[in-house]
PDB file of N, CA and C in Angstrom:
ATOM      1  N   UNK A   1     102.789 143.949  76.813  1.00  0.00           N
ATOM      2  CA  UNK A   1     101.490 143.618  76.242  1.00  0.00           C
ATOM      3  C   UNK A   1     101.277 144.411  74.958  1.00  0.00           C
ATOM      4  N   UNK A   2     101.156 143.497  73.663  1.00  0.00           N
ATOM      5  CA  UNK A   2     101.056 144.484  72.636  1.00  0.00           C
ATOM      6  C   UNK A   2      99.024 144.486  72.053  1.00  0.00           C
ATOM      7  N   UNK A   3      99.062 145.643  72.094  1.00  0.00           N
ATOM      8  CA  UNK A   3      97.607 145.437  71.369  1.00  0.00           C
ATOM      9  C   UNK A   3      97.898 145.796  69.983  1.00  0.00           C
ATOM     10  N   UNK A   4      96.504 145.571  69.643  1.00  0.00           N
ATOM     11  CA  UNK A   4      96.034 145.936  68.205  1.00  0.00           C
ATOM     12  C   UNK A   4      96.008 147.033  67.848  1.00  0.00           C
ATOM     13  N   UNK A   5      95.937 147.557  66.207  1.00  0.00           N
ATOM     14  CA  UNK A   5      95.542 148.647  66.208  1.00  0.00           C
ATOM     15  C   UNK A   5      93.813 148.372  66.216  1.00  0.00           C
ATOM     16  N   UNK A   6      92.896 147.620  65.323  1.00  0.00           N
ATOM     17  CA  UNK A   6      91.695 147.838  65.640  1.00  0.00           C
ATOM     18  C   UNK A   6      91.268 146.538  66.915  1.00  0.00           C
ATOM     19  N   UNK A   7      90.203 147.015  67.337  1.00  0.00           N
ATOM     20  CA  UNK A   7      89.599 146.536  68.453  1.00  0.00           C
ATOM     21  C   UNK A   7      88.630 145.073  68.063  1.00  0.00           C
ATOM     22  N   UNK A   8      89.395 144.175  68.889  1.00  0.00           N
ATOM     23  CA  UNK A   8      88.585 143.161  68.510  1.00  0.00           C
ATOM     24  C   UNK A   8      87.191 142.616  68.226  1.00  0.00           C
ATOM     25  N   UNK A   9      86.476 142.331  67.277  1.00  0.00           N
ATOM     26  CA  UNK A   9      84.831 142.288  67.582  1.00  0.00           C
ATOM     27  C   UNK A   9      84.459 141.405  68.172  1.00  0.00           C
ATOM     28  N   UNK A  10      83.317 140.841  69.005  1.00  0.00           N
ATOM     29  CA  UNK A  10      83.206 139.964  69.730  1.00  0.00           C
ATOM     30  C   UNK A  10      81.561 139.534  68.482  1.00  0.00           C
ATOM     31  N   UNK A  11      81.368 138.778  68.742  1.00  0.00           N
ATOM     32  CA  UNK A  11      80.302 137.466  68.045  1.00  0.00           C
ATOM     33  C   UNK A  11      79.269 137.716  68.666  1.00  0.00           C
ATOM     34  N   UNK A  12      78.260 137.772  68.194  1.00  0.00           N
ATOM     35  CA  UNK A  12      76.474 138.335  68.900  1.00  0.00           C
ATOM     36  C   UNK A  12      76.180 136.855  68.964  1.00  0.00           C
ATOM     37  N   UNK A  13      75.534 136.396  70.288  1.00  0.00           N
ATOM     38  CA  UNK A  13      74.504 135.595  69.907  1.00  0.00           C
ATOM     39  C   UNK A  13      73.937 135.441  69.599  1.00  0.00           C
ATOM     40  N   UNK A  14      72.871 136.672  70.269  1.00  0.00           N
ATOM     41  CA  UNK A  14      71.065 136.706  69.736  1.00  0.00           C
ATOM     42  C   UNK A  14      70.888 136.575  68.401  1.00  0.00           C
ATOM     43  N   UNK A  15      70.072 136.486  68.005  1.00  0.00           N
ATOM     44  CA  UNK A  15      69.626 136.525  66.506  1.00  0.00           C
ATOM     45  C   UNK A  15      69.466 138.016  66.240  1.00  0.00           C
ATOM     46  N   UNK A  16      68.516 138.673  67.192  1.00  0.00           N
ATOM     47  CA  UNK A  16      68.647 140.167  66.982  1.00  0.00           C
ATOM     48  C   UNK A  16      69.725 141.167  66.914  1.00  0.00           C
ATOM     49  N   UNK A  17      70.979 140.290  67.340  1.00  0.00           N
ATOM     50  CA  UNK A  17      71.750 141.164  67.561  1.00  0.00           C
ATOM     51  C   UNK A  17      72.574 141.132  66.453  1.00  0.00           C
ATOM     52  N   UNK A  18      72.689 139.731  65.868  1.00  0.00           N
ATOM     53  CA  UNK A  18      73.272 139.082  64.073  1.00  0.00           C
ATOM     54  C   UNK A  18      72.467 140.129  63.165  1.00  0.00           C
ATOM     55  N   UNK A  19      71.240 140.187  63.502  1.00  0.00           N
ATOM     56  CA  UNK A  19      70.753 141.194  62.226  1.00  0.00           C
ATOM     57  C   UNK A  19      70.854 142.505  62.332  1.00  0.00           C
ATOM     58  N   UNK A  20      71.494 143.128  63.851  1.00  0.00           N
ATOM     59  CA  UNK A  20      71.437 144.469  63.981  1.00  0.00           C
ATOM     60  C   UNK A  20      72.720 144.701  63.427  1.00  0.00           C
ATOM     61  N   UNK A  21      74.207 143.168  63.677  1.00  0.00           N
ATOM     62  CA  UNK A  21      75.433 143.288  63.254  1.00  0.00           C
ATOM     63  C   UNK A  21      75.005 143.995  61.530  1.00  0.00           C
ATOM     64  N   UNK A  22      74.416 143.219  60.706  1.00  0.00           N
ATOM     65  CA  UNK A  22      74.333 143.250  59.738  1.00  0.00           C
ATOM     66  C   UNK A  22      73.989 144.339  58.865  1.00  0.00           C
ATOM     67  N   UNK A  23      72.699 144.935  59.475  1.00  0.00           N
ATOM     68  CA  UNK A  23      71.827 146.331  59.187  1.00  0.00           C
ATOM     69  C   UNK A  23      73.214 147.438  59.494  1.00  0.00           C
ATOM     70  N   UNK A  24      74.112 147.408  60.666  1.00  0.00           N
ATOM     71  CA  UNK A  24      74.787 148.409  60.566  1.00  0.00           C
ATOM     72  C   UNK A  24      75.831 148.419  59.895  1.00  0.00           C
ATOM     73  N   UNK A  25      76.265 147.313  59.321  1.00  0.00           N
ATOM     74  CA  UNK A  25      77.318 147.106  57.686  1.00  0.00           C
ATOM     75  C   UNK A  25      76.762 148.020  56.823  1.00  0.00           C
ATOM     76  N   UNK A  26      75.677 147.851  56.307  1.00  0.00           N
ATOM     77  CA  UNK A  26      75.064 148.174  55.502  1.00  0.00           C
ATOM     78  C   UNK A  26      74.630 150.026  55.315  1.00  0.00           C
ATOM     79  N   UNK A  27      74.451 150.261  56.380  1.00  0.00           N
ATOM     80  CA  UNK A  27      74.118 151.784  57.273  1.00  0.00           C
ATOM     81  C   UNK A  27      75.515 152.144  56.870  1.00  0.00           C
ATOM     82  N   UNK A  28      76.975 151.680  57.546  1.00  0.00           N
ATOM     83  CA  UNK A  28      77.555 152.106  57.615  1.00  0.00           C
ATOM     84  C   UNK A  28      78.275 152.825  55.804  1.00  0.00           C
ATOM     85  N   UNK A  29      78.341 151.988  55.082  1.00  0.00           N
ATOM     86  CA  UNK A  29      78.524 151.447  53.918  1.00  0.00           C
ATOM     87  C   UNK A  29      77.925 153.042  53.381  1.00  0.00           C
ATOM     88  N   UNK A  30      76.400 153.209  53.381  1.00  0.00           N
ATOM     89  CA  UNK A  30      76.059 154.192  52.850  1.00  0.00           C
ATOM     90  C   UNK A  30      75.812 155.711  53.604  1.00  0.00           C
ATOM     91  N   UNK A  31      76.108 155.485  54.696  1.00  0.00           N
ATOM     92  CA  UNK A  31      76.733 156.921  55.592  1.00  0.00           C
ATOM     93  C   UNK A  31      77.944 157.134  54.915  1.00  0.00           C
ATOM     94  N   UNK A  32      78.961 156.292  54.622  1.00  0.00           N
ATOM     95  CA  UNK A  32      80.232 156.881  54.308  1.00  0.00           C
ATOM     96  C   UNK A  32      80.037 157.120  53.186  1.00  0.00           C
ATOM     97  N   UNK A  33      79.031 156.499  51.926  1.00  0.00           N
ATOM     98  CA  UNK A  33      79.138 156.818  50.633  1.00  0.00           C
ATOM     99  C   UNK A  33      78.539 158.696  50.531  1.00  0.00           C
ATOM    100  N   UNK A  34      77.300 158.695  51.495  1.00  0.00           N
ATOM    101  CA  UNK A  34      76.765 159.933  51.490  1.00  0.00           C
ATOM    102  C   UNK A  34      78.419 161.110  52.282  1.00  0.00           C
ATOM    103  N   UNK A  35      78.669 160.653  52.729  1.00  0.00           N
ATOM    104  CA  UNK A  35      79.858 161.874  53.494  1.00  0.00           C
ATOM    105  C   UNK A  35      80.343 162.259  52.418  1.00  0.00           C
ATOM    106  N   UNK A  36      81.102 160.850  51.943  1.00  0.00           N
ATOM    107  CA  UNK A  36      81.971 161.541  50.821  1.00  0.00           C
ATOM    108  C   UNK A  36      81.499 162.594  49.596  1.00  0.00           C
ATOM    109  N   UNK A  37      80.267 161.727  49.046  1.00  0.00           N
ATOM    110  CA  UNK A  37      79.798 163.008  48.296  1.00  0.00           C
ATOM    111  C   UNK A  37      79.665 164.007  48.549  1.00  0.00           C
ATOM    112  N   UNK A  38      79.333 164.483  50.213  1.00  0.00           N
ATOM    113  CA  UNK A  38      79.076 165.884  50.723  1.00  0.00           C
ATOM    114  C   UNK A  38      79.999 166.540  50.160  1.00  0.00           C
ATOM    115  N   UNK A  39      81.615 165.547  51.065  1.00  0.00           N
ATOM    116  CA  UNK A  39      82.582 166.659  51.089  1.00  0.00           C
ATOM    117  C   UNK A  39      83.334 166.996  49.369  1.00  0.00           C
ATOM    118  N   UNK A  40      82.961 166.358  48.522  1.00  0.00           N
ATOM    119  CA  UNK A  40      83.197 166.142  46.933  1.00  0.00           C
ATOM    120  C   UNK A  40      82.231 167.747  46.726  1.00  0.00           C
ATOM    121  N   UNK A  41      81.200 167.558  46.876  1.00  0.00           N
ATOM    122  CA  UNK A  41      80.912 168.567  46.429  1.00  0.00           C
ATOM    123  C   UNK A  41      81.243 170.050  46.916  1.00  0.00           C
ATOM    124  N   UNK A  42      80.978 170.133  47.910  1.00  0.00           N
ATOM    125  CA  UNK A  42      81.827 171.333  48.701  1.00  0.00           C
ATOM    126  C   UNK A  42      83.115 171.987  48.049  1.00  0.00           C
ATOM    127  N   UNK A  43      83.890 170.009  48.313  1.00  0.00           N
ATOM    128  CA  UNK A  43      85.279 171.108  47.739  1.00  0.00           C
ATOM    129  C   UNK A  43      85.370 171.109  46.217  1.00  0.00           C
ATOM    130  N   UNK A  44      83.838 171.216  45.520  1.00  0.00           N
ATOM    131  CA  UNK A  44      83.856 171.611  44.086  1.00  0.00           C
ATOM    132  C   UNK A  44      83.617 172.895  43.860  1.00  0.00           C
ATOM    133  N   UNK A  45      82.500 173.467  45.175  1.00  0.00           N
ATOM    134  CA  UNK A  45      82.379 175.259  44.974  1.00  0.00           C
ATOM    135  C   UNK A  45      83.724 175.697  45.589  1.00  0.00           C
ATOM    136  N   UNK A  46      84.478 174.972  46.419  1.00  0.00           N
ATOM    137  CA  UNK A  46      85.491 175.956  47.043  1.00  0.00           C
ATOM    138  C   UNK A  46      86.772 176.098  45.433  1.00  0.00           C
ATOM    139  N   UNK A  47      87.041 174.699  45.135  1.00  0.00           N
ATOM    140  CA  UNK A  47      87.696 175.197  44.254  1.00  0.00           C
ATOM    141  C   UNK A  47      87.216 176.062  42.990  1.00  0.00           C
ATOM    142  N   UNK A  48      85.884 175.976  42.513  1.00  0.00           N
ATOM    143  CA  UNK A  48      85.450 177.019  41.711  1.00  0.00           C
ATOM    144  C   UNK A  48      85.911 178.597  41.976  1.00  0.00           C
ATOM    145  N   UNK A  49      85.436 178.287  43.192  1.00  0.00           N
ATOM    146  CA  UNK A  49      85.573 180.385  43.900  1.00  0.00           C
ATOM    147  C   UNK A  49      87.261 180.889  43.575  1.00  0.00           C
ATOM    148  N   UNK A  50      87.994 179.673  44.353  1.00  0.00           N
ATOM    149  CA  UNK A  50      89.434 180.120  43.932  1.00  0.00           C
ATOM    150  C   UNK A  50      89.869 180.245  42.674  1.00  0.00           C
ATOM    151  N   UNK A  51      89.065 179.348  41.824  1.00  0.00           N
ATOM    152  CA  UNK A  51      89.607 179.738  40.412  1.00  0.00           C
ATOM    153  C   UNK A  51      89.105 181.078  40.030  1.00  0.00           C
ATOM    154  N   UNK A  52      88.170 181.374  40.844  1.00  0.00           N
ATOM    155  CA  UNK A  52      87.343 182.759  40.084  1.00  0.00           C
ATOM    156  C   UNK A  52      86.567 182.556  39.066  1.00  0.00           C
ATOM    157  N   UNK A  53      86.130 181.721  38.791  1.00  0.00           N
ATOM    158  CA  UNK A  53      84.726 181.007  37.648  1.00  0.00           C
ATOM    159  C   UNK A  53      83.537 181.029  38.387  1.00  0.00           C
ATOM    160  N   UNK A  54      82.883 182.664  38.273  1.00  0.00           N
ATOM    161  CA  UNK A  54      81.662 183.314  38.807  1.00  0.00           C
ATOM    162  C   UNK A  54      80.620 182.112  38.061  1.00  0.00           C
ATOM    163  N   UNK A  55      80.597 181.523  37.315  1.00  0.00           N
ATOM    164  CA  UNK A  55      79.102 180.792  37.173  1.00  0.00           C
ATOM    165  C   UNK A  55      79.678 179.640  37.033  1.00  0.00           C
ATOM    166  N   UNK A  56      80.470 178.957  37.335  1.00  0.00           N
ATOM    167  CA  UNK A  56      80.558 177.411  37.534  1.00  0.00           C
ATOM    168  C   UNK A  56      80.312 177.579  38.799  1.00  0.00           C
ATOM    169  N   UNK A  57      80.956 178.328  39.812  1.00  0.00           N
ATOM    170  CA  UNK A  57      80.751 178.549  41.234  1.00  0.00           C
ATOM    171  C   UNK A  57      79.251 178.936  41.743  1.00  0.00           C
ATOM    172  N   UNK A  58      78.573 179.647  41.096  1.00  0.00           N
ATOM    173  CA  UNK A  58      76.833 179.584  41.082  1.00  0.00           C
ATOM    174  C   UNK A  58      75.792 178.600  41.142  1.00  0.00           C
ATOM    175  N   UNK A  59      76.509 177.926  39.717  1.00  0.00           N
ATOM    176  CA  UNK A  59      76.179 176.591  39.047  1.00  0.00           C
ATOM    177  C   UNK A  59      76.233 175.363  40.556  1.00  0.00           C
ATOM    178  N   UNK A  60      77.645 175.446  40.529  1.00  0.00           N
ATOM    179  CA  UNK A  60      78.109 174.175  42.097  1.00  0.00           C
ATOM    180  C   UNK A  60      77.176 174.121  42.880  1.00  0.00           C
ATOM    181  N   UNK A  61      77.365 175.488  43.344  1.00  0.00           N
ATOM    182  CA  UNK A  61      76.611 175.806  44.555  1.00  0.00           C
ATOM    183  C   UNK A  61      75.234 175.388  44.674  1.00  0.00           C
ATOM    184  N   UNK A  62      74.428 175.792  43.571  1.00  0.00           N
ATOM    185  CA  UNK A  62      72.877 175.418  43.492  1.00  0.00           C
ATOM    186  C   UNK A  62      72.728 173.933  43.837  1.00  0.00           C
ATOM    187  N   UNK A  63      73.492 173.407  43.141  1.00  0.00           N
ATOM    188  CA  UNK A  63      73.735 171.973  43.026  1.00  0.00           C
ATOM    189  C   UNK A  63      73.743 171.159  44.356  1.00  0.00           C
ATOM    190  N   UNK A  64      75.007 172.095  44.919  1.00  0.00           N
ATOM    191  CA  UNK A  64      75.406 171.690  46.463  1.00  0.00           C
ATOM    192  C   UNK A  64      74.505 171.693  47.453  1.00  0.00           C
ATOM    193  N   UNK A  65      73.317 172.973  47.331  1.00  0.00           N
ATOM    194  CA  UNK A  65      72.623 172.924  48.349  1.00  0.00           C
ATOM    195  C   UNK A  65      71.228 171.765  48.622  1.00  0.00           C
ATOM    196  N   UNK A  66      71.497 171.047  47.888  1.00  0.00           N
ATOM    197  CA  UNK A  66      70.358 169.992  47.794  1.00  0.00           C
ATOM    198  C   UNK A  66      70.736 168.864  48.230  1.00  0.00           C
ATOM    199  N   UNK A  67      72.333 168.490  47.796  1.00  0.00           N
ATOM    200  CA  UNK A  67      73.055 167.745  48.663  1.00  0.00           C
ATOM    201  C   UNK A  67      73.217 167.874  49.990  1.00  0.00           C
ATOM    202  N   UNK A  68      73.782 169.048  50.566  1.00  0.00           N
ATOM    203  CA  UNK A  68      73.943 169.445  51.637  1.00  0.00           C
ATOM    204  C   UNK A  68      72.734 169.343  52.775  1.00  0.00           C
ATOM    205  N   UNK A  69      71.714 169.430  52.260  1.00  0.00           N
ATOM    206  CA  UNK A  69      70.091 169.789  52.862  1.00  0.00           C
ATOM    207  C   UNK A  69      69.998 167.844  53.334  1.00  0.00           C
ATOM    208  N   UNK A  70      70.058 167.512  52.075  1.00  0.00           N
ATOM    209  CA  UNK A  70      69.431 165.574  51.590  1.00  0.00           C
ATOM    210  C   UNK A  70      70.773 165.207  52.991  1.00  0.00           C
ATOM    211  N   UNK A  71      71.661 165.648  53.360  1.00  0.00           N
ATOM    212  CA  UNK A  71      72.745 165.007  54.232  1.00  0.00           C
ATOM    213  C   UNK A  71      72.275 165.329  55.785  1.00  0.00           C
ATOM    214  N   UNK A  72      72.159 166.404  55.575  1.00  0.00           N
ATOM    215  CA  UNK A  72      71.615 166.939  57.156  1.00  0.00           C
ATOM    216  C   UNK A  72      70.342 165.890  57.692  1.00  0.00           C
ATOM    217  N   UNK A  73      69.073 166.539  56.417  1.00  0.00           N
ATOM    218  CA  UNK A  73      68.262 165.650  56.872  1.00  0.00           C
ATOM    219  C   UNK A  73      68.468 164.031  57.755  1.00  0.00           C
ATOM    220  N   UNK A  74      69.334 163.448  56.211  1.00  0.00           N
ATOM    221  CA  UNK A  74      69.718 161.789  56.688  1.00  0.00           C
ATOM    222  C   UNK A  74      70.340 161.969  58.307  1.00  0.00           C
ATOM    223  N   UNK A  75      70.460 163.076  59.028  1.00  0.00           N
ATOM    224  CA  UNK A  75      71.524 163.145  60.346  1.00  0.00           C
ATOM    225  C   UNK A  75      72.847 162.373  60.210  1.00  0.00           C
ATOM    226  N   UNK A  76      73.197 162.752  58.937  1.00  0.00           N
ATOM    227  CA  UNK A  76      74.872 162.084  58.701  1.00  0.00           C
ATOM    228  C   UNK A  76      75.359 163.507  59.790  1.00  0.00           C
ATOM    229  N   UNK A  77      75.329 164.717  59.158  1.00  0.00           N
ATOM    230  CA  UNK A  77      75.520 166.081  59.813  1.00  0.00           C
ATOM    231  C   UNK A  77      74.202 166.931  60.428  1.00  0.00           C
ATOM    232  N   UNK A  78      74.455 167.539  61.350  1.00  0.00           N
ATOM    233  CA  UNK A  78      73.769 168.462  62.167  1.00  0.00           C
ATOM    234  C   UNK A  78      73.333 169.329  61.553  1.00  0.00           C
ATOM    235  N   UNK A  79      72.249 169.626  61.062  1.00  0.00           N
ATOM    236  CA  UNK A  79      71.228 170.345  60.367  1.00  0.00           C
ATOM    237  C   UNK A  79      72.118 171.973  60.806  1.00  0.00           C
ATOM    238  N   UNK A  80      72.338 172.149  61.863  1.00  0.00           N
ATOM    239  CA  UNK A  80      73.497 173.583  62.164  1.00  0.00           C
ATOM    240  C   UNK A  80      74.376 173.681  61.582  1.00  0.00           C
ATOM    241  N   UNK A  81      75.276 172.647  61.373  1.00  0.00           N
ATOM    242  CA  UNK A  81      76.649 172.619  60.156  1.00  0.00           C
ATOM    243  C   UNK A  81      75.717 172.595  58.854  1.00  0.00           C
ATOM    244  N   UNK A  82      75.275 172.072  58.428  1.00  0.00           N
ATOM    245  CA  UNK A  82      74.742 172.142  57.241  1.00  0.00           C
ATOM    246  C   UNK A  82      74.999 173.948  56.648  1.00  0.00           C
ATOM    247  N   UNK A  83      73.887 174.456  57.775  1.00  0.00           N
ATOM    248  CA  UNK A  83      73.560 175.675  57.657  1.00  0.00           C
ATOM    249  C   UNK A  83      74.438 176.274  57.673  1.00  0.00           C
ATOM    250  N   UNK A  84      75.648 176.326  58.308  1.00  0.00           N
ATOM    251  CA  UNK A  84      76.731 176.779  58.772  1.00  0.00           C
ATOM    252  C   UNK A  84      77.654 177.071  57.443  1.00  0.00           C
ATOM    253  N   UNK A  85      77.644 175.653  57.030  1.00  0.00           N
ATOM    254  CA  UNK A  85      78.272 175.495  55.862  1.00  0.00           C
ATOM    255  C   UNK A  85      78.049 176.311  54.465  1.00  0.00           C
ATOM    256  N   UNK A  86      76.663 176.139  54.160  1.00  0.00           N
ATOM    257  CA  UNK A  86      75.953 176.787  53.603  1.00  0.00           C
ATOM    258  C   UNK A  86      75.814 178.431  53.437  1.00  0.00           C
ATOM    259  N   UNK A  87      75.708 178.850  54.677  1.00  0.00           N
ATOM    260  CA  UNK A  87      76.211 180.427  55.078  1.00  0.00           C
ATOM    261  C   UNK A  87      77.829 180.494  54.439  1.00  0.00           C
ATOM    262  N   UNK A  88      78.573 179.684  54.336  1.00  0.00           N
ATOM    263  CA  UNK A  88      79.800 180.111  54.491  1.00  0.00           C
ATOM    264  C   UNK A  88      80.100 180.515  53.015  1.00  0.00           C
ATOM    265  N   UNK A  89      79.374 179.203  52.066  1.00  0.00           N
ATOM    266  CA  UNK A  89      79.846 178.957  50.597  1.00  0.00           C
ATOM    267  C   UNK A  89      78.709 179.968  49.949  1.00  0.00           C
ATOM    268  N   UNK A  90      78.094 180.465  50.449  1.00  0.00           N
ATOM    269  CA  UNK A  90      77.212 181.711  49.507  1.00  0.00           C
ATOM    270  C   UNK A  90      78.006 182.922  50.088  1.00  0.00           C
ATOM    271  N   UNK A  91      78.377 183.160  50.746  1.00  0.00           N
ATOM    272  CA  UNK A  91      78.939 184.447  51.176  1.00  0.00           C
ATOM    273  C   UNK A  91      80.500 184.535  50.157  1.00  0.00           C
ATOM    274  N   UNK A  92      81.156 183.375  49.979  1.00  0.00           N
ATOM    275  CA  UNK A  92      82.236 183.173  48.644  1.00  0.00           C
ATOM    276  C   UNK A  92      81.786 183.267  47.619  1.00  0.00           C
ATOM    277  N   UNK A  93      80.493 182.527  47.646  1.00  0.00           N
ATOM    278  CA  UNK A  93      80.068 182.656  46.430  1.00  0.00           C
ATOM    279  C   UNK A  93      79.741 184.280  45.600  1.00  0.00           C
ATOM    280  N   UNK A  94      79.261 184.804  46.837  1.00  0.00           N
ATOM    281  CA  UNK A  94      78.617 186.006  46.336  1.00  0.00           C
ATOM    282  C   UNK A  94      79.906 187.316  46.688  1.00  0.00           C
ATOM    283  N   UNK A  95      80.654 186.970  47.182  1.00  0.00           N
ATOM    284  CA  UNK A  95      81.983 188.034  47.057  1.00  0.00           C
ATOM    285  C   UNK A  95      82.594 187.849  45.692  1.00  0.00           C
ATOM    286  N   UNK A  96      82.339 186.772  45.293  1.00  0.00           N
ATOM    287  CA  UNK A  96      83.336 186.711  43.917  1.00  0.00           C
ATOM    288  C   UNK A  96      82.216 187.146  42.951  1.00  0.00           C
ATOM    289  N   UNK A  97      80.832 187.017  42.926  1.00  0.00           N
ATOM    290  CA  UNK A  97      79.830 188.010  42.181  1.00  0.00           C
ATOM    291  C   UNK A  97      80.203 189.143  42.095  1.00  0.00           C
ATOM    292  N   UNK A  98      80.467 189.746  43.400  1.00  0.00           N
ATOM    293  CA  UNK A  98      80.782 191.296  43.669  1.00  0.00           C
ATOM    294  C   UNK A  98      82.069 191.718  42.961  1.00  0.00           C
ATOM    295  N   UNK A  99      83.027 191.076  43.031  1.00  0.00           N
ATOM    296  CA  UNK A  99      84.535 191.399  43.344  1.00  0.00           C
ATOM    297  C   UNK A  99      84.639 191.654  41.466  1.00  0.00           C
ATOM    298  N   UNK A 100      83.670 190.832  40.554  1.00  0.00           N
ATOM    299  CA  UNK A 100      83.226 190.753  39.053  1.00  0.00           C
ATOM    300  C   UNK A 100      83.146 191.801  38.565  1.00  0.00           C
TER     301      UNK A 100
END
């Protein structure tokens, strides 16, 4: 018996269920557009820090945390990772202040 790799969709009858198909295209579409930007920006302060560019890495960061906040909120991510995250990239951020 060979299967698929993706899982077959099956056909809604309801009408409600055609427009819920639809609404979550659409959801889905811009959950993934918001992820990606998350993780775009992130790995713009991480690579800043490694380069050692104390104020592009400042700069990012400020930047980042508004993104990061606007993502949590949407519950793409857990308002805890957010934070998590957030804790992680100021503490780089601010060692490479120091390390200056």
């Amino acid at each position: 018996m060979a299967t698929s790799s993706k899982a077959k969709k099956k056909t809604v009858r309801l009408a409600s269920g055609r427009k819920r198909a639809r609404q979550d295209v659409k959801l889905n579409a811009q959950n993934t557009s918001l992820r990606s930007h998350f993780r775009t920006v992130v790995k713009n302060v991480q690579k800043a820090v490694v380069a050692g560019d104390k104020t592009k890495a400042t700069d990012t960061f400020k930047s980042a945390q508004s993104v990061i906040d606007s993502v949590a909120d949407k519950g793409i991510f857990h308002k805890n990772k957010a934070a998590r995250l957030k804790s992680r990239l100021a503490a780089k951020v601010k060692a490479l202040a120091l390390a200056a």
